[in-house]
N, C-alpha and C. Protein backbone atom coordinates (compact mmCIF):
# COMPACT_ATOMS: atom_id res chain seq x y z
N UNK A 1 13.81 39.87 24.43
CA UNK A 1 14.05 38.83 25.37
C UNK A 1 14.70 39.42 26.62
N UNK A 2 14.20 39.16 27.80
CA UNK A 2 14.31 39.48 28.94
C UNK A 2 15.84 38.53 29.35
N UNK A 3 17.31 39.21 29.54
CA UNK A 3 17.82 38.26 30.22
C UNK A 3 17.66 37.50 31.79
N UNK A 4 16.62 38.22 32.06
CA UNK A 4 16.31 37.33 33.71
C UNK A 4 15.61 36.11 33.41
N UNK A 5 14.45 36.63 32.44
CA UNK A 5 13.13 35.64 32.09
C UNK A 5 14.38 34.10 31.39
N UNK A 6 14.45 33.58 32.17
CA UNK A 6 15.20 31.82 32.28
C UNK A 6 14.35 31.04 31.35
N UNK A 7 13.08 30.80 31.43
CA UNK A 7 12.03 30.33 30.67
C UNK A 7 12.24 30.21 29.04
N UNK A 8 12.88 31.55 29.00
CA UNK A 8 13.07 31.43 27.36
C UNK A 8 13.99 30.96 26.64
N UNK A 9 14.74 30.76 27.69
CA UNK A 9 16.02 30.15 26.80
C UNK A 9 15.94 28.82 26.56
N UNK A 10 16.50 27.96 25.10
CA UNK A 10 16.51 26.98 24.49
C UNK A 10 17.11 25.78 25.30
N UNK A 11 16.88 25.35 26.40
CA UNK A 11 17.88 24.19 27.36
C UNK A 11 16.95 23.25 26.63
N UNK A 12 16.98 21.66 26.58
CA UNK A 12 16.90 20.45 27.18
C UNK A 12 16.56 20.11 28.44
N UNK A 13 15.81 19.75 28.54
CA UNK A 13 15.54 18.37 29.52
C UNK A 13 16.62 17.56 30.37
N UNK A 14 16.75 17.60 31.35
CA UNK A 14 17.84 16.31 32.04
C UNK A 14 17.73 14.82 31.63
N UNK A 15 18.76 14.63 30.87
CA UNK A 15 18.64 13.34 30.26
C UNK A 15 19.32 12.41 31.14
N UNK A 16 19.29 11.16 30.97
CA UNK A 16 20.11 9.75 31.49
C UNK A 16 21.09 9.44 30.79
N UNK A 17 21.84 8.73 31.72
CA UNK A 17 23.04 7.99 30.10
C UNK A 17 22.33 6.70 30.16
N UNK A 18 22.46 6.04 29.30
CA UNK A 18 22.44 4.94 28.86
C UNK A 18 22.63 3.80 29.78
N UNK A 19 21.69 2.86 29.32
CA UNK A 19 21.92 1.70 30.50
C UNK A 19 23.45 0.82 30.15
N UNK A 20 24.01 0.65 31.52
CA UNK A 20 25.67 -0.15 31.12
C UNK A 20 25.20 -1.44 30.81
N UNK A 21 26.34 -1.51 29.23
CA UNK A 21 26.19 -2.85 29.07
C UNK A 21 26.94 -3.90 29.74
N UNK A 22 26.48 -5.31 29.67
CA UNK A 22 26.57 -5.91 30.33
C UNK A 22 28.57 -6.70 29.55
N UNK A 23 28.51 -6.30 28.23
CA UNK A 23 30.15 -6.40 28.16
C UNK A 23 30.72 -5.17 27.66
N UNK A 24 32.26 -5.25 28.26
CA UNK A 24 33.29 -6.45 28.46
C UNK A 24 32.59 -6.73 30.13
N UNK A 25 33.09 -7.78 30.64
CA UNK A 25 32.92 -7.87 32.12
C UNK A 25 34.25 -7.32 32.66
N UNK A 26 33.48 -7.00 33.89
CA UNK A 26 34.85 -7.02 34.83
C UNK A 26 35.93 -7.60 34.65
N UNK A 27 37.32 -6.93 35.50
CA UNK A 27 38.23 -8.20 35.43
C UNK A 27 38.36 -8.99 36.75
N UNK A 28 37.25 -9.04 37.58
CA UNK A 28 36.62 -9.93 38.66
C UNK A 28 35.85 -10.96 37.74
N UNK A 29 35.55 -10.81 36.69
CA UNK A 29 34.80 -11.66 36.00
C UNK A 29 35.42 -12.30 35.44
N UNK A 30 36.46 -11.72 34.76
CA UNK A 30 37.69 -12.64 33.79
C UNK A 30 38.19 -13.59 34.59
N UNK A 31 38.69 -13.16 35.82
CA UNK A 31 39.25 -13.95 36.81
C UNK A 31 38.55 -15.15 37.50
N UNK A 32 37.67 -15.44 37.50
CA UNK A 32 36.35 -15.98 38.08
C UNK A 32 36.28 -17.22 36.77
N UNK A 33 36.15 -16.70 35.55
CA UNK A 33 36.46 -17.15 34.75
C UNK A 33 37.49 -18.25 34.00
N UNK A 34 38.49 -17.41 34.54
CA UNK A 34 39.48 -18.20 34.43
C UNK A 34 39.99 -19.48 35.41
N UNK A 35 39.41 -18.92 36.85
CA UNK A 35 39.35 -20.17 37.66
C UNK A 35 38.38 -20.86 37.50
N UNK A 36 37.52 -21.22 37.10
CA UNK A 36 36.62 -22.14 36.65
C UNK A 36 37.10 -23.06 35.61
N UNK A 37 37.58 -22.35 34.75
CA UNK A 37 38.04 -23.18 33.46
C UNK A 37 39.30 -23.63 34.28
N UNK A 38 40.01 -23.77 34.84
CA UNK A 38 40.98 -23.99 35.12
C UNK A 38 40.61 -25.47 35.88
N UNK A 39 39.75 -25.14 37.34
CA UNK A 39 39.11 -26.39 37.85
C UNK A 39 39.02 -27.36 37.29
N UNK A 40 37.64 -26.89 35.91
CA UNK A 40 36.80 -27.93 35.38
C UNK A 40 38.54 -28.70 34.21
N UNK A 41 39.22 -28.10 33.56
CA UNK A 41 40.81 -28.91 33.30
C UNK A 41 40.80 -29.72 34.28
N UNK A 42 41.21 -29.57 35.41
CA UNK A 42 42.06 -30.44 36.27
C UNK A 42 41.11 -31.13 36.35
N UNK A 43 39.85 -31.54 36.90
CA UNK A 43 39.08 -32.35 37.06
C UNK A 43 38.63 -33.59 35.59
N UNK A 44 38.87 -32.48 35.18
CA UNK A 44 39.09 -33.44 33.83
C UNK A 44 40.61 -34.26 33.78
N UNK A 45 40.88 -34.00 33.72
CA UNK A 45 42.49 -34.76 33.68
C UNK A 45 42.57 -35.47 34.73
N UNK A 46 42.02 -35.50 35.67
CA UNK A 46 42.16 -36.47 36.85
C UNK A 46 41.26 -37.53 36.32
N UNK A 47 40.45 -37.53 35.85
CA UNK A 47 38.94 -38.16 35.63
C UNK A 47 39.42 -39.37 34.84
N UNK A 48 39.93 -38.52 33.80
CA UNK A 48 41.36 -39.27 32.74
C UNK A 48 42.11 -39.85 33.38
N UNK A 49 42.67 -39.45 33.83
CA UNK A 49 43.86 -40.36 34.42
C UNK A 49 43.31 -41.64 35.49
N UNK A 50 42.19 -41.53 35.73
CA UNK A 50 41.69 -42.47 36.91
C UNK A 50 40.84 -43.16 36.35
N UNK A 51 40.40 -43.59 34.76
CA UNK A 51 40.10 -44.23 33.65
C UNK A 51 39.88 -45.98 34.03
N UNK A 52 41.20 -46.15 34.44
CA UNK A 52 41.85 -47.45 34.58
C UNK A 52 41.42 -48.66 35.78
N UNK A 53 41.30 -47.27 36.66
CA UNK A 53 40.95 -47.48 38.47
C UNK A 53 39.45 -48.06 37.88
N UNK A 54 38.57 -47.19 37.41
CA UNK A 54 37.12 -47.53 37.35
C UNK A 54 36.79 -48.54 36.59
N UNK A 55 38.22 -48.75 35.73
CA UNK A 55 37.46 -49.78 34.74
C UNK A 55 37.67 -51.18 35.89
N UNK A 56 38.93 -51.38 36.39
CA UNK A 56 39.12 -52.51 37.15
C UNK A 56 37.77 -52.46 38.49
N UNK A 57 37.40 -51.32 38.76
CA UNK A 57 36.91 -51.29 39.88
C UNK A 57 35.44 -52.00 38.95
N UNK A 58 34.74 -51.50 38.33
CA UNK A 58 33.57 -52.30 37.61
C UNK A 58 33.24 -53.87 37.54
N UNK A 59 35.19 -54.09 36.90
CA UNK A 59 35.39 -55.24 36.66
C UNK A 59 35.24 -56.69 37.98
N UNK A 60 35.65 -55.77 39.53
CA UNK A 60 35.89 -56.53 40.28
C UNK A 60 33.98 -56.19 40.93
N UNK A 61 33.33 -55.20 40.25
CA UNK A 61 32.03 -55.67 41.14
C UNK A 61 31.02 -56.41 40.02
N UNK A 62 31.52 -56.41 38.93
CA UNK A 62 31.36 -57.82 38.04
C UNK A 62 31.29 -58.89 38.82
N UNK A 63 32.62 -59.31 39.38
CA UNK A 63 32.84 -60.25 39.82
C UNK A 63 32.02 -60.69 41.34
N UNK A 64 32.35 -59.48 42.26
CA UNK A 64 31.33 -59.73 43.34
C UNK A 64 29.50 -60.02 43.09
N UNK A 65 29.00 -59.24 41.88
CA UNK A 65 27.76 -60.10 41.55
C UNK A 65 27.55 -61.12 41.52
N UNK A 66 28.59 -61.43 40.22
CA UNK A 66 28.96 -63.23 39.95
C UNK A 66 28.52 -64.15 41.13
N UNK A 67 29.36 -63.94 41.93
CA UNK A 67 29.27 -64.34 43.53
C UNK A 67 28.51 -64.34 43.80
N UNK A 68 27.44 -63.78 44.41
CA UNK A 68 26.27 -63.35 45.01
C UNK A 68 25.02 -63.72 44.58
N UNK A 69 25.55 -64.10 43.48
CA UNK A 69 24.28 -64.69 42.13
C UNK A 69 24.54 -66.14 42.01
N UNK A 70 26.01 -66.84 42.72
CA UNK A 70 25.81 -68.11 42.75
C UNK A 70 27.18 -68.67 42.09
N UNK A 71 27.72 -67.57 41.40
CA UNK A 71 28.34 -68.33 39.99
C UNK A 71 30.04 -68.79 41.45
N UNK A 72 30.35 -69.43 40.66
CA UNK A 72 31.82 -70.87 41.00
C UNK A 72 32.97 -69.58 41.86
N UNK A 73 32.75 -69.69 42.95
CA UNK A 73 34.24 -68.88 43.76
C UNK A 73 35.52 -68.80 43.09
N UNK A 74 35.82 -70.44 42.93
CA UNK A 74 37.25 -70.43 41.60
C UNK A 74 37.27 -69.64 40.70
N UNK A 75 36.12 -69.23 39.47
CA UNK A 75 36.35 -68.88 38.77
C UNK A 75 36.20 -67.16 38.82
N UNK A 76 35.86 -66.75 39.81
CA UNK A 76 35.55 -65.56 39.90
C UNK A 76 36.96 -64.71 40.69
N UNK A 77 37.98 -65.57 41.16
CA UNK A 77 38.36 -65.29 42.00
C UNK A 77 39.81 -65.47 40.73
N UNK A 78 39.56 -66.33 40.18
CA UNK A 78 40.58 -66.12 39.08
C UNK A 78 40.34 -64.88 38.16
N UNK A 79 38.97 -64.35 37.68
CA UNK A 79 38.96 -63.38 37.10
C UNK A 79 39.26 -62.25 38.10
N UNK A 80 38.99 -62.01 39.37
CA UNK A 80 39.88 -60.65 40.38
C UNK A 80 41.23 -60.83 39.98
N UNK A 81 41.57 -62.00 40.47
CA UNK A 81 43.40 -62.54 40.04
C UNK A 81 43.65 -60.96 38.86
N UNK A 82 43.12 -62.08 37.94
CA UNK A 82 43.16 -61.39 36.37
C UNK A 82 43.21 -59.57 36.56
N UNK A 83 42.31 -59.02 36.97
CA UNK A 83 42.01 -57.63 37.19
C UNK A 83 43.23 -57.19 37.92
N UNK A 84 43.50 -57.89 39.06
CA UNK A 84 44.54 -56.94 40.06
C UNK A 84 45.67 -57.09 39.07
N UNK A 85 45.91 -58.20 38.40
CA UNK A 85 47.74 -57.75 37.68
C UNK A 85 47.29 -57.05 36.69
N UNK A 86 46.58 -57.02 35.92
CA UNK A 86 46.04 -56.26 34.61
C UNK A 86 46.59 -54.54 34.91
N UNK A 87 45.72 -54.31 36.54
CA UNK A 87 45.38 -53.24 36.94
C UNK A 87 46.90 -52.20 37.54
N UNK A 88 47.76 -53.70 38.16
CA UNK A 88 49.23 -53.00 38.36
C UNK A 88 50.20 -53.47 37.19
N UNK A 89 49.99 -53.94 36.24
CA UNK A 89 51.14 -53.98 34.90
C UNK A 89 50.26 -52.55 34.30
N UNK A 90 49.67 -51.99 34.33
CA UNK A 90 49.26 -50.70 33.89
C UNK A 90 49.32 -49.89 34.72
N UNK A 91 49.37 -49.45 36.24
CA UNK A 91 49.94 -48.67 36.69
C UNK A 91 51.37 -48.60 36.78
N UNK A 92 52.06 -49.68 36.79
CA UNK A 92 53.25 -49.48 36.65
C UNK A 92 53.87 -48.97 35.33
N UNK A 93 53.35 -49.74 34.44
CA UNK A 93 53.58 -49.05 33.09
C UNK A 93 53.67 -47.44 32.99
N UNK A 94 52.53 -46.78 33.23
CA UNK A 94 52.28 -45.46 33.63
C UNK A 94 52.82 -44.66 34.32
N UNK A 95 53.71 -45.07 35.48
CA UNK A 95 54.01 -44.57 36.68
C UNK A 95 55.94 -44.80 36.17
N UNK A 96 56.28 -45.25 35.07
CA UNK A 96 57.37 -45.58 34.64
C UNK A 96 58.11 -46.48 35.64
N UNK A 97 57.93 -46.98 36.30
CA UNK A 97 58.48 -47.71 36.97
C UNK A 97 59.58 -49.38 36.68
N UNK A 98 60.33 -49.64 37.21
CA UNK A 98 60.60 -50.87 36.70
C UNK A 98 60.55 -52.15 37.06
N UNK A 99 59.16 -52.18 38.20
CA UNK A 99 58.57 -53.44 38.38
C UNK A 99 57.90 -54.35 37.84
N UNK A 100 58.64 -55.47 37.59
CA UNK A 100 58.35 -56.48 36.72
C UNK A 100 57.02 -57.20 37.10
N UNK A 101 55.94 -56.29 37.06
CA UNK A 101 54.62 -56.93 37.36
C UNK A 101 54.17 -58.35 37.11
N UNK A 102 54.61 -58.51 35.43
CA UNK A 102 53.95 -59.74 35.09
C UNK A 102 54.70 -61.29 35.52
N UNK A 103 55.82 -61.13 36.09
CA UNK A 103 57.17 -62.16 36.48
C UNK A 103 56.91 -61.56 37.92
N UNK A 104 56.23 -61.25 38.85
CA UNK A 104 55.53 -61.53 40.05
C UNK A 104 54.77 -62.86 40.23
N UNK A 105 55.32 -64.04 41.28
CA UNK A 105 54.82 -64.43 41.83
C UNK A 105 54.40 -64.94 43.03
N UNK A 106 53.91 -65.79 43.71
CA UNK A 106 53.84 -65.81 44.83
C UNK A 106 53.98 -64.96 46.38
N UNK A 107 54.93 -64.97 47.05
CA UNK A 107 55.11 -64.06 47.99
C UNK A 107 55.58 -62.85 47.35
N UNK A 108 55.92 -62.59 46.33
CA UNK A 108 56.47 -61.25 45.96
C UNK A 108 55.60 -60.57 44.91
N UNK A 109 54.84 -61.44 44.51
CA UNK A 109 53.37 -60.67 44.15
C UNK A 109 52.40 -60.28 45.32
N UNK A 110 52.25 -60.57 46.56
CA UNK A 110 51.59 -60.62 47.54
C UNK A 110 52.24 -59.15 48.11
N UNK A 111 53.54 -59.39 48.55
CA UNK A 111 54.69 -58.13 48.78
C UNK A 111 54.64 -56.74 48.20
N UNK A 112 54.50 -57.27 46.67
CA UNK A 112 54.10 -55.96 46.01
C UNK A 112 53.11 -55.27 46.30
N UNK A 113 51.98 -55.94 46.42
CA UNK A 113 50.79 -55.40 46.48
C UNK A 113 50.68 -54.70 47.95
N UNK A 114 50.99 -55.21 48.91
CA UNK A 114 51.26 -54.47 50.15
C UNK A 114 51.97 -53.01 49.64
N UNK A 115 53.05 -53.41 49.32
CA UNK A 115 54.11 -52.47 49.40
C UNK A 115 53.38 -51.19 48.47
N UNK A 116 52.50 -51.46 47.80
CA UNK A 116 51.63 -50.13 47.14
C UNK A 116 50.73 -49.73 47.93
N UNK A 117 50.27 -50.31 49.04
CA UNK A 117 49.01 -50.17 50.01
C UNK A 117 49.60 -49.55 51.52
N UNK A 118 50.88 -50.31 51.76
CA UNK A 118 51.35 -49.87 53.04
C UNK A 118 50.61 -50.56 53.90
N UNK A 119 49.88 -51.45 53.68
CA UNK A 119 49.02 -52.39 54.83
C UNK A 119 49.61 -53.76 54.65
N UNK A 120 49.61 -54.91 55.54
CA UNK A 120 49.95 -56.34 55.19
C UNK A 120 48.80 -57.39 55.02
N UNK A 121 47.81 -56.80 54.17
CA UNK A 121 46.85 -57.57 54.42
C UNK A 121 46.41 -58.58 53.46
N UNK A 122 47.93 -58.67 52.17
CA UNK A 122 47.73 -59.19 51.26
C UNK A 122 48.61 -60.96 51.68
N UNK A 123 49.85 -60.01 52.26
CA UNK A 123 51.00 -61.09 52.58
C UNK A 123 50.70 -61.38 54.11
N UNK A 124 49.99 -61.08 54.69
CA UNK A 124 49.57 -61.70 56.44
C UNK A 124 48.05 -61.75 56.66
N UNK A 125 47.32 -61.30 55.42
CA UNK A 125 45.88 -61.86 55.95
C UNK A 125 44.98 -62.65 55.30
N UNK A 126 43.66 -61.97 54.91
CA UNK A 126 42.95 -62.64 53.95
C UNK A 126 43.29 -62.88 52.99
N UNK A 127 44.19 -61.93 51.97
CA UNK A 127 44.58 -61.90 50.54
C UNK A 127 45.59 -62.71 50.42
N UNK A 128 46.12 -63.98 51.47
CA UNK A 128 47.12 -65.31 51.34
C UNK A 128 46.41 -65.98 50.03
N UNK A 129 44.71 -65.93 50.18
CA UNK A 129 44.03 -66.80 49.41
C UNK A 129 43.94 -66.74 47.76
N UNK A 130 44.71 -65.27 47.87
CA UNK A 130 45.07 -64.84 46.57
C UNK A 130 45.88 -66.00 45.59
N UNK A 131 46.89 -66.29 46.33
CA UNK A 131 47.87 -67.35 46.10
C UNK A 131 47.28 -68.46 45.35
N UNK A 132 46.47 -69.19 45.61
CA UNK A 132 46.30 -70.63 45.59
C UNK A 132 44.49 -70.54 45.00
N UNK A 133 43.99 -69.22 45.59
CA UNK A 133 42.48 -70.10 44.85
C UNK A 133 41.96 -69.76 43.18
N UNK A 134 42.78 -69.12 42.61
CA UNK A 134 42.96 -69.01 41.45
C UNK A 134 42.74 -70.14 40.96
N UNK A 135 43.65 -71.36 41.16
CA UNK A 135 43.90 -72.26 40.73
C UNK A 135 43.50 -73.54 41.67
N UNK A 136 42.62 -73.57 42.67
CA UNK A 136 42.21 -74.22 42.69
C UNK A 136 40.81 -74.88 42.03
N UNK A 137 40.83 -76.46 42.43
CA UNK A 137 39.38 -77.21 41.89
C UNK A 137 38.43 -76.69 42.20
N UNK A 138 37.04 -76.71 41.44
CA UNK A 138 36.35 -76.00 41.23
C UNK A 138 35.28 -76.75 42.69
N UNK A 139 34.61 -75.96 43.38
CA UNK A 139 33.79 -76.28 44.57
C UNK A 139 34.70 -76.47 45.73
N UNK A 140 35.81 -75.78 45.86
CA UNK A 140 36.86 -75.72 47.44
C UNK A 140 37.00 -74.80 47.79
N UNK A 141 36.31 -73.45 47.16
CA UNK A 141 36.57 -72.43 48.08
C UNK A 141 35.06 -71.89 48.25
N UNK A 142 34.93 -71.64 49.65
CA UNK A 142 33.65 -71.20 50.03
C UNK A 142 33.55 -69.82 49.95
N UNK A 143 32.21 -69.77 49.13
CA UNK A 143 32.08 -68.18 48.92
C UNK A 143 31.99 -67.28 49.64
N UNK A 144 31.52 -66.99 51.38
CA UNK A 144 32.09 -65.73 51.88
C UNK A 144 33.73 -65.47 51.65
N UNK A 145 34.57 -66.55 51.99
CA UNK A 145 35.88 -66.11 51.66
C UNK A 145 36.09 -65.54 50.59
N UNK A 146 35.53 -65.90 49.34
CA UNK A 146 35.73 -65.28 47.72
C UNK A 146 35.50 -63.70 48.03
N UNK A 147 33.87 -63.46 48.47
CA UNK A 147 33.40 -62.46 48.64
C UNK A 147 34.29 -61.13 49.27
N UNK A 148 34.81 -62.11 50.22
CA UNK A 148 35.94 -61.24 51.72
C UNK A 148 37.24 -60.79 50.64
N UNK A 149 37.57 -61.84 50.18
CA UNK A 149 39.07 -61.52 48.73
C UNK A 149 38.31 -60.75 48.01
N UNK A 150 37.26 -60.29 47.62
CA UNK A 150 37.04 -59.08 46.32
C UNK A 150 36.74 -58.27 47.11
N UNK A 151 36.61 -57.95 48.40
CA UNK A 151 36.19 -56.74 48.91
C UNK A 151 37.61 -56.24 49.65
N UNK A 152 38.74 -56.86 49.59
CA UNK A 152 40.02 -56.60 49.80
C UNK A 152 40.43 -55.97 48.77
N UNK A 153 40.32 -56.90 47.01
CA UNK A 153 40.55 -56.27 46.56
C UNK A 153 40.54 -54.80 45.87
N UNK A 154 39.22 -54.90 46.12
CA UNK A 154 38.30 -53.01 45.64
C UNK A 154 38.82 -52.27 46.93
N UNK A 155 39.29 -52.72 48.29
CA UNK A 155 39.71 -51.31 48.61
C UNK A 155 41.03 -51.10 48.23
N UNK A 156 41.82 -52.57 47.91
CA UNK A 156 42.95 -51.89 47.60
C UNK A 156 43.16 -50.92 46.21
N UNK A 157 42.51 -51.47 45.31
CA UNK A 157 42.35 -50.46 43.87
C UNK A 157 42.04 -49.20 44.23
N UNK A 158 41.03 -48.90 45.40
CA UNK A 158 40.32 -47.33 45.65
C UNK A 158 41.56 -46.77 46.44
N UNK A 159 42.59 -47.72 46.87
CA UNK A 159 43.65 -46.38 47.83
C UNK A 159 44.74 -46.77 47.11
N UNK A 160 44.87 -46.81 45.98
CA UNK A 160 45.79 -46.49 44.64
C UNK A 160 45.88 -45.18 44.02
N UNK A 161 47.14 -44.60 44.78
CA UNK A 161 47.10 -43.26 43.54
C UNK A 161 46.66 -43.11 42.31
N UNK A 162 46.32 -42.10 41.79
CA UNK A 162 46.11 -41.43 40.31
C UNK A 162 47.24 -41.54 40.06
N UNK A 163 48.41 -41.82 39.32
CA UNK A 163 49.45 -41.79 38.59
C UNK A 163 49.57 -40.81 37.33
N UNK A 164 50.30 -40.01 37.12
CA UNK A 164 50.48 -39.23 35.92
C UNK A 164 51.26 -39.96 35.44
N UNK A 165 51.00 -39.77 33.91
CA UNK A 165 51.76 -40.75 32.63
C UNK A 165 53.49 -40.41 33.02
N UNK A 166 54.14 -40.98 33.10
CA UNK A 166 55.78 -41.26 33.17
C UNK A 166 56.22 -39.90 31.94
N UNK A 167 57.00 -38.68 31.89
CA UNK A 167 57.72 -38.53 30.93
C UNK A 167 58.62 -39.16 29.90
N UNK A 168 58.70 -39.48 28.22
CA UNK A 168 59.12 -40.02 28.01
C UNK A 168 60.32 -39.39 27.56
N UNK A 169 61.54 -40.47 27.93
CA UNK A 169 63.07 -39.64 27.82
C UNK A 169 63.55 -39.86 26.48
């Protein structure tokens, strides 16, 4: 054997390594990861917590159908009634608070409801009718007004905080 002659000697071939697998991932990936799951939590828990909002909010376009379909202003306007305290004796509940929702009446049920909105449109505008057509006879309240009171009330439900449950002490 010639040590010049290269040819003869026993080498291999130039090999590859191996294709990279695709785990573990990065820790751009973990991270990526982890904010996602993190999002899709919070969005969940908000979703949850805003449970209450959608159910009243359903409830009050229940009611605006009702309307629209013919059915009695009185009685529809007593079932909003119904929804809006339902809707703040459970946020308050939630929000731990110690407003006596259900021993609200008149101007200081009207008051309240402002005073969660920051607008006066319950105690100085349309939503006066809140007051009285609950309980009025059936064929005295004309239905755009009904209509005008449930579309007061759905915005006020939609600019209602999410409330997180109260810690309990």
């Amino acid at each position: 054997m010639n040590p010049t002659d290269y040819s003869q000697l026993p080498l291999r071939d130039i090999h590859l390594p191996g294709a990279v697998g695709w785990w573990p991932p990065a820790f751009g990936w973990w991270l990526l990861m982890a904010l996602v799951v993190a999002a899709l939590a919070w969005y969940t828990w908000q979703f949850y917590l805003a449970r209450h909002r959608r159910a009243a909010l359903r409830g009050l376009k229940r009611v605006r159908v009702a309307l629209e379909t013919g059915a009695e202003p009185v009685v529809c306007l007593q079932m909003a009634s119904t929804i809006l305290r339902r809707f703040a004796m459970t946020s308050a509940m939630r929000a731990g608070t110690d407003a006596n929702v259900p021993g609200l009446i008149g101007e200081r049920w009207l008051n309240y409801l402002d005073g969660l909105w920051g607008r006066h449109e319950f105690s100085a505008g349309v939503g006066r009718k809140l007051l009285a057509a609950p309980y009025a006879r059936p064929n005295t309240i004309d239905r755009s007004a009904a209509l005008e009171l449930t579309a007061l009330c759905a915005a006020w439900l939609t600019a209602q905080p999410v409330a997180p449950r109260a810690g309990k002490a």
